[in-house]
Protein backbone atom coordinates (compact mmCIF):
# COMPACT_ATOMS: atom_id res chain seq x y z
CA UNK A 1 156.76 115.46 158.65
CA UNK A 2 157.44 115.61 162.23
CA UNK A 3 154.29 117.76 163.55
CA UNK A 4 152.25 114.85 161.86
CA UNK A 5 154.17 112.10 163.83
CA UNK A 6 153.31 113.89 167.17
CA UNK A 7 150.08 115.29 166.09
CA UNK A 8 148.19 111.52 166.53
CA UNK A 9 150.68 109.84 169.33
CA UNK A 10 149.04 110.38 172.34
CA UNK A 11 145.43 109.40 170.50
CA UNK A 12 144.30 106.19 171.70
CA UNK A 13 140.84 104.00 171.77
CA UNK A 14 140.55 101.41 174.54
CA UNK A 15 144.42 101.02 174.29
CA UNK A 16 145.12 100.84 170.93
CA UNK A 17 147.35 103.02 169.00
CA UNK A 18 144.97 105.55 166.01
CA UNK A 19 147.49 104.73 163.86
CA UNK A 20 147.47 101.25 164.25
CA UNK A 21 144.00 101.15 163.82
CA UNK A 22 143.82 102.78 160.76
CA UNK A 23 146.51 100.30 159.23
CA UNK A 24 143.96 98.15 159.88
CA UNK A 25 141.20 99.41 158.30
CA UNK A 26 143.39 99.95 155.21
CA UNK A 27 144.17 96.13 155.46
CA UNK A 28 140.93 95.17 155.51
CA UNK A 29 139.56 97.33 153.14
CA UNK A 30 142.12 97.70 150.42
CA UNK A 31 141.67 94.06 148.97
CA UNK A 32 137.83 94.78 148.76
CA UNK A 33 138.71 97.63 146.40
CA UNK A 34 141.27 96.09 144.07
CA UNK A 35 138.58 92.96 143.62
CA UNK A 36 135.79 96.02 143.15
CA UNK A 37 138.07 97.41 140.48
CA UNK A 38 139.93 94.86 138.63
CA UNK A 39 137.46 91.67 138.66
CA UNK A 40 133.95 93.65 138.21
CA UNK A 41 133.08 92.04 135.21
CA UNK A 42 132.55 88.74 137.28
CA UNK A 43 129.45 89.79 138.78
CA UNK A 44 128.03 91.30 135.40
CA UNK A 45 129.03 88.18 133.59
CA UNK A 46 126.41 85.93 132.86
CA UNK A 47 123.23 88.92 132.84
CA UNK A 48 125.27 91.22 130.54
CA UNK A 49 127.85 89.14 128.71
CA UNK A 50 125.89 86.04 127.39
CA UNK A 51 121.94 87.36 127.45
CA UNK A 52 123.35 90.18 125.23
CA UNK A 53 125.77 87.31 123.04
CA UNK A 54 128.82 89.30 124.01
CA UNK A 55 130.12 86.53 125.27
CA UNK A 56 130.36 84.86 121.49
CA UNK A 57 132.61 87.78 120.83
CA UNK A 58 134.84 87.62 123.29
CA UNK A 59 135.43 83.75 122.48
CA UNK A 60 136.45 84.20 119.45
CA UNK A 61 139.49 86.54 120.75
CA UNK A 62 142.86 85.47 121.04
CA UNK A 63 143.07 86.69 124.21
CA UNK A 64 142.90 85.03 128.04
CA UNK A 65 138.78 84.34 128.29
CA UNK A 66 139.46 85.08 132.39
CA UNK A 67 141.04 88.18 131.88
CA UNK A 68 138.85 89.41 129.16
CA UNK A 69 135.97 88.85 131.48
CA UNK A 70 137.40 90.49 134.41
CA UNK A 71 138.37 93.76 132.71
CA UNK A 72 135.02 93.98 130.79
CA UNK A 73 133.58 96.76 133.41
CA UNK A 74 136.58 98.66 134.13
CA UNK A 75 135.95 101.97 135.69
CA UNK A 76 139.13 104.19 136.68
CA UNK A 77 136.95 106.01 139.76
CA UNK A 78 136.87 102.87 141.65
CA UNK A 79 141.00 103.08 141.71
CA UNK A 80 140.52 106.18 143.70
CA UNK A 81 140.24 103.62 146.86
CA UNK A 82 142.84 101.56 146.59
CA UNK A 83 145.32 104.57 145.99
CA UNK A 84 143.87 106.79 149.26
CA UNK A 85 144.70 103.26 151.12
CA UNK A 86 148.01 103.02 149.59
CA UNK A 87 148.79 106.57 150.90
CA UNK A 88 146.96 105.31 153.94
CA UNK A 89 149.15 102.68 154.56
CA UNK A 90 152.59 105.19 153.59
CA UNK A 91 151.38 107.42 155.75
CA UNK A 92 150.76 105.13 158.82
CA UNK A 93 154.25 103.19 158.41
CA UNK A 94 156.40 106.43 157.69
């Protein structure tokens, strides 16, 4: 644990800190890839859902109609980046 804290402190672009700049980039890209993986079925709604009547279906369920939609294309391998900027964002704070 301590060879990586001294391994990247004397790395710098145009003043600023690596690790500070790749806290960044895991802030700005880590909400990009929960929306990518959790809300999905937005952007597939109305050419897959309703031209295919899915959408009739998924009325008829008991269940929340916005959640429903969002988790209708789920895929686990777009979870792999949000977790490698989780451990991003441990590894840059600890």
């Amino acid at each position: 644990m301590n060879l990586r804290m001294h391994l990247l402190t004397g790395f710098q672009y145009k003043g600023w800190p690596i690790m500070m700049l790749q806290m960044l980039l895991v802030c700005l890209t880590d909400p990009i890839g929960l929306a990518e993986t959790f809300c999905r079925g937005f952007d597939y709604f109305p050419w897959r859902m309703i031209r295919t009547g899915e959408f009739d279906r998924v009325l008829l369920r008991p269940h929340s109609l916005v959640v429903q939609v969002a988790a209708s294309y789920f895929h686990i391998h777009r979870l792999s980046r949000v977790l490698a900027g989780m451990g991003a964002i441990i590894w840059c704070l600890f």
